[in-house]
N, C-alpha and C. Protein backbone atom coordinates (compact mmCIF):
# COMPACT_ATOMS: atom_id res chain seq x y z
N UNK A 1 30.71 1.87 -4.15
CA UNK A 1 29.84 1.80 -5.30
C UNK A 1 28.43 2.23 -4.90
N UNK A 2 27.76 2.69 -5.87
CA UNK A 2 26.21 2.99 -5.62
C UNK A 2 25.28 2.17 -5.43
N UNK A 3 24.70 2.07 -4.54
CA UNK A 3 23.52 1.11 -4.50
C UNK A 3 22.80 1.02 -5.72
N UNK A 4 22.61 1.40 -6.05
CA UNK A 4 21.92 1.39 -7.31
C UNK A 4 22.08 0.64 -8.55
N UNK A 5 23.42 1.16 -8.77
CA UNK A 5 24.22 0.64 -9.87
C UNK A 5 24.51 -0.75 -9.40
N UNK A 6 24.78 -1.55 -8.25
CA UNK A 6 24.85 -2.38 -7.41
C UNK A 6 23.65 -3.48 -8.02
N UNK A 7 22.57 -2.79 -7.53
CA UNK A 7 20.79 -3.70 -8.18
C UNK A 7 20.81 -3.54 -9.34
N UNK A 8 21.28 -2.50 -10.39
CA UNK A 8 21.35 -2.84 -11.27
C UNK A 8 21.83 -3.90 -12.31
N UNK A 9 23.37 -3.80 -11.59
CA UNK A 9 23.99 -4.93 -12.10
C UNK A 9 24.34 -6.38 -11.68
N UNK A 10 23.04 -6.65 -10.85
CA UNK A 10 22.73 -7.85 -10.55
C UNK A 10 21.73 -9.01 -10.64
N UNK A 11 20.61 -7.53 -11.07
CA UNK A 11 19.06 -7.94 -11.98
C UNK A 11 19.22 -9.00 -12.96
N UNK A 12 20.24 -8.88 -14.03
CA UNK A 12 20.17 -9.70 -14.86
C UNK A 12 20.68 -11.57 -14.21
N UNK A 13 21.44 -11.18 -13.23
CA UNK A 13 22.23 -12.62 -12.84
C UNK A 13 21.24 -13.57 -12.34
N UNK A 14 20.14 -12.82 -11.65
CA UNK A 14 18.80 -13.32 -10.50
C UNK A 14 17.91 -14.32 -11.22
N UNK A 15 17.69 -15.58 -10.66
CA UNK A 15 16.57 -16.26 -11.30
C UNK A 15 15.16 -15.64 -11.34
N UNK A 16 14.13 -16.52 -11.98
CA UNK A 16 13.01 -16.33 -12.03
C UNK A 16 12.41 -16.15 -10.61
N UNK A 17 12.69 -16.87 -9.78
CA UNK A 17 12.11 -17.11 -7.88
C UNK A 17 12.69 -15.76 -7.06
N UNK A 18 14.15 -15.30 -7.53
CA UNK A 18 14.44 -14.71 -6.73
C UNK A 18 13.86 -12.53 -7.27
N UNK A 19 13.67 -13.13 -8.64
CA UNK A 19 13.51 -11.44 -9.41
C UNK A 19 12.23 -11.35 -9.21
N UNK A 20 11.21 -12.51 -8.72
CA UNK A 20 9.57 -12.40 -8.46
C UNK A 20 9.50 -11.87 -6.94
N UNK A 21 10.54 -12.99 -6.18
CA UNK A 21 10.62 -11.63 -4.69
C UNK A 21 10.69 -10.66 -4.56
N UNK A 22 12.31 -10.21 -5.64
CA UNK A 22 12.25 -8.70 -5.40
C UNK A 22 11.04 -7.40 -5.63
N UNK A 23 10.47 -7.96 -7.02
CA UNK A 23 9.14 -7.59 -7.48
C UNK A 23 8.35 -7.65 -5.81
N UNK A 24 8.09 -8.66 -5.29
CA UNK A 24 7.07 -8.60 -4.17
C UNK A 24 7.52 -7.66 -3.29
N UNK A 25 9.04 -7.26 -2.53
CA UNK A 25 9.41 -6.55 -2.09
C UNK A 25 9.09 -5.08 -2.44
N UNK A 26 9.65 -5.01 -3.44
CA UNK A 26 9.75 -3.83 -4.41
C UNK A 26 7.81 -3.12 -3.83
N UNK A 27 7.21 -4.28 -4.39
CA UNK A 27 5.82 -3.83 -3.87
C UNK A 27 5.24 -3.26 -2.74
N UNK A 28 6.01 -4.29 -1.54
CA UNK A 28 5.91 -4.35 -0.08
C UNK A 28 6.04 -2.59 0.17
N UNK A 29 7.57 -2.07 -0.07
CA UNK A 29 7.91 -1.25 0.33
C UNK A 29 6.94 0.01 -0.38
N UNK A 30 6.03 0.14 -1.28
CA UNK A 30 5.33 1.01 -1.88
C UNK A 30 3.99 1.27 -1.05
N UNK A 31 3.43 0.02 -0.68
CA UNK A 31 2.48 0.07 -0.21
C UNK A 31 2.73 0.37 1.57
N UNK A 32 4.00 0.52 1.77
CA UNK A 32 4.27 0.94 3.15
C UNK A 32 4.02 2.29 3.24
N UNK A 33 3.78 2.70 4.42
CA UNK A 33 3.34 4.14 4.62
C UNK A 33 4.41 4.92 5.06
N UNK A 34 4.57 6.33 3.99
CA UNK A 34 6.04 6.64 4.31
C UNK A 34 5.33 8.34 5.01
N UNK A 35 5.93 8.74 6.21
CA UNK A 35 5.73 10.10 6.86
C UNK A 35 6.18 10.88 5.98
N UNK A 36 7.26 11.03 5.15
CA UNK A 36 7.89 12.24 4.55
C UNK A 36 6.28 13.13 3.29
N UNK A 37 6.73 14.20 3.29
CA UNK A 37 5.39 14.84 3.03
C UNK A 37 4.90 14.50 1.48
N UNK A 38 3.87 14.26 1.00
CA UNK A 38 3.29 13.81 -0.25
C UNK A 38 3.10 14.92 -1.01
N UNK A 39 2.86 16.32 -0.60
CA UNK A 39 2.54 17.52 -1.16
C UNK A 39 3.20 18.47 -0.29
N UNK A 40 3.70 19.25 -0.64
CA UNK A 40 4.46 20.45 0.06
C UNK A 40 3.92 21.61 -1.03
N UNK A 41 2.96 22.91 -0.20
CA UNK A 41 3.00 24.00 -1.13
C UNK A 41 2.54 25.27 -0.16
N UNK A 42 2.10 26.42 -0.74
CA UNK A 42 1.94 27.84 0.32
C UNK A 42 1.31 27.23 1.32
N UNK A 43 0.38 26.01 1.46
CA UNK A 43 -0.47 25.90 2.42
C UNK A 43 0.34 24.88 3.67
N UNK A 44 1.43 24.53 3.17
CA UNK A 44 2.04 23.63 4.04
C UNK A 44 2.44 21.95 3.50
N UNK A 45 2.76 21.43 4.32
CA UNK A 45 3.38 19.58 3.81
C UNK A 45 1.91 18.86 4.08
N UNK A 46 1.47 17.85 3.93
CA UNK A 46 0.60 16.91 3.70
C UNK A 46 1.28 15.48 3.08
N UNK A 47 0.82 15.01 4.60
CA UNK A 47 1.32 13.44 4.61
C UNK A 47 0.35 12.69 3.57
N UNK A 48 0.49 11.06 3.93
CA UNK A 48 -0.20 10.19 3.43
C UNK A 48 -1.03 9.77 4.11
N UNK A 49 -0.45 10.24 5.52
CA UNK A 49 -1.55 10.27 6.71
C UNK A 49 -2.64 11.28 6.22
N UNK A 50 -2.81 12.30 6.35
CA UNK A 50 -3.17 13.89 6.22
C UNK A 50 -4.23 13.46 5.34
N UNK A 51 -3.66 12.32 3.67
CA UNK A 51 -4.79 12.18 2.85
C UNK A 51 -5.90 11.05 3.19
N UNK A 52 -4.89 10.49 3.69
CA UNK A 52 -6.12 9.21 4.59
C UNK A 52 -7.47 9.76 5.06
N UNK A 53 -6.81 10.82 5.97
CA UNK A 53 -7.58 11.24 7.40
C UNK A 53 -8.91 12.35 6.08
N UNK A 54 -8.49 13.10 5.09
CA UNK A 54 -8.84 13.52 4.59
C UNK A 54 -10.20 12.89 3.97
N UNK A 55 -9.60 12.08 3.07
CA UNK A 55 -10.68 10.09 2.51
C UNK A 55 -11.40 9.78 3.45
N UNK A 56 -11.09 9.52 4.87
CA UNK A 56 -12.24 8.88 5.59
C UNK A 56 -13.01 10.34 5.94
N UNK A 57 -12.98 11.42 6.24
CA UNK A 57 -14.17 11.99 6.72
C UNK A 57 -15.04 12.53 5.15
N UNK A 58 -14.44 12.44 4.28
CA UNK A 58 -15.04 12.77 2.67
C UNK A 58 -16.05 11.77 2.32
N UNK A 59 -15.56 10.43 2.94
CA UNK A 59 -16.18 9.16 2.67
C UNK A 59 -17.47 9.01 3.91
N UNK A 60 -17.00 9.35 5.03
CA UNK A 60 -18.39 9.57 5.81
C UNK A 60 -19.39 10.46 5.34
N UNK A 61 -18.94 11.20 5.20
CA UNK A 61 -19.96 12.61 4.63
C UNK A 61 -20.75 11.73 3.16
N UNK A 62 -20.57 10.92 2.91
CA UNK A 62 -21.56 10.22 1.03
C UNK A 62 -21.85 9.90 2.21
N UNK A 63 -21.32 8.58 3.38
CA UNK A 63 -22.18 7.87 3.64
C UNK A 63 -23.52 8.54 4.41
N UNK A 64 -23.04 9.58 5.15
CA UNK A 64 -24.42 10.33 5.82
C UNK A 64 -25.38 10.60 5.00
N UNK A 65 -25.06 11.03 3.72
CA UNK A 65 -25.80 11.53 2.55
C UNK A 65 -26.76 10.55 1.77
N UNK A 66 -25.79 9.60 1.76
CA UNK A 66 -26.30 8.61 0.87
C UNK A 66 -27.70 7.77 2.33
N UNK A 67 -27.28 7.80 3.60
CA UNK A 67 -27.99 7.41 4.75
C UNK A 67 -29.40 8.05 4.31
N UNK A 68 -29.11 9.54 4.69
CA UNK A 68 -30.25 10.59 4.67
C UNK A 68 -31.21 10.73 3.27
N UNK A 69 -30.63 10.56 2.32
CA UNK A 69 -31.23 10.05 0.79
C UNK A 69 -32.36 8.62 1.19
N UNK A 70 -31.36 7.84 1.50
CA UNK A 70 -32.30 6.68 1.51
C UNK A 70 -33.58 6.89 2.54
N UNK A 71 -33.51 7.87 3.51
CA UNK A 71 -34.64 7.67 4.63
C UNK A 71 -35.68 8.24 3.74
N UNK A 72 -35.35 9.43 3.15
CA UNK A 72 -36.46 10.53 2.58
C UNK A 72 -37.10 9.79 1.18
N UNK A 73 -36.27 8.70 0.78
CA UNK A 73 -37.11 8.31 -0.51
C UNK A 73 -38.13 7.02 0.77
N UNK A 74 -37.02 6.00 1.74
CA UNK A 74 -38.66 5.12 2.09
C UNK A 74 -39.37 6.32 2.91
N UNK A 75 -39.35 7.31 3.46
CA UNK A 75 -41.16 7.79 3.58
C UNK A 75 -41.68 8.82 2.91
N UNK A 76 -41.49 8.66 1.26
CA UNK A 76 -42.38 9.13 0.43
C UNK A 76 -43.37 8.32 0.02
């Protein structure tokens, strides 16, 4: 039988305690970090890594900015 069809037809039998785990699970496994590629196109695959790494140096660059902003307004 299919896994699937399997969770499907067992959802309804599950109490309240045990269908709030799966929910937490269900969650767990989303917020896990999966290698397989997030974007595949002419330019190549791109992880979730790839966008991370992407976010933190995008996010340094405001903060330098936002650094260098603040010096030039205190010595005006």
């Amino acid at each position: 039988m299919n896994n699937l069809a399997e969770i499907v037809d067992v959802l309804p039998k599950l109490s309240d305690d045990e269908l709030r785990e799966v929910e937490r699970l269900l969650r767990a496994e989303y917020r896990r970090p999966h290698p397989e590629p997030l974007f595949s196109d002419s330019y190549g695959d791109r992880t979730e890594e790839d966008q991370m790494a992407v976010a933190a140096q995008v996010f340094a660059l405001l903060d330098r900015e936002e650094e260098e902003a603040a010096r030039k307004r205190g010595q005006s």
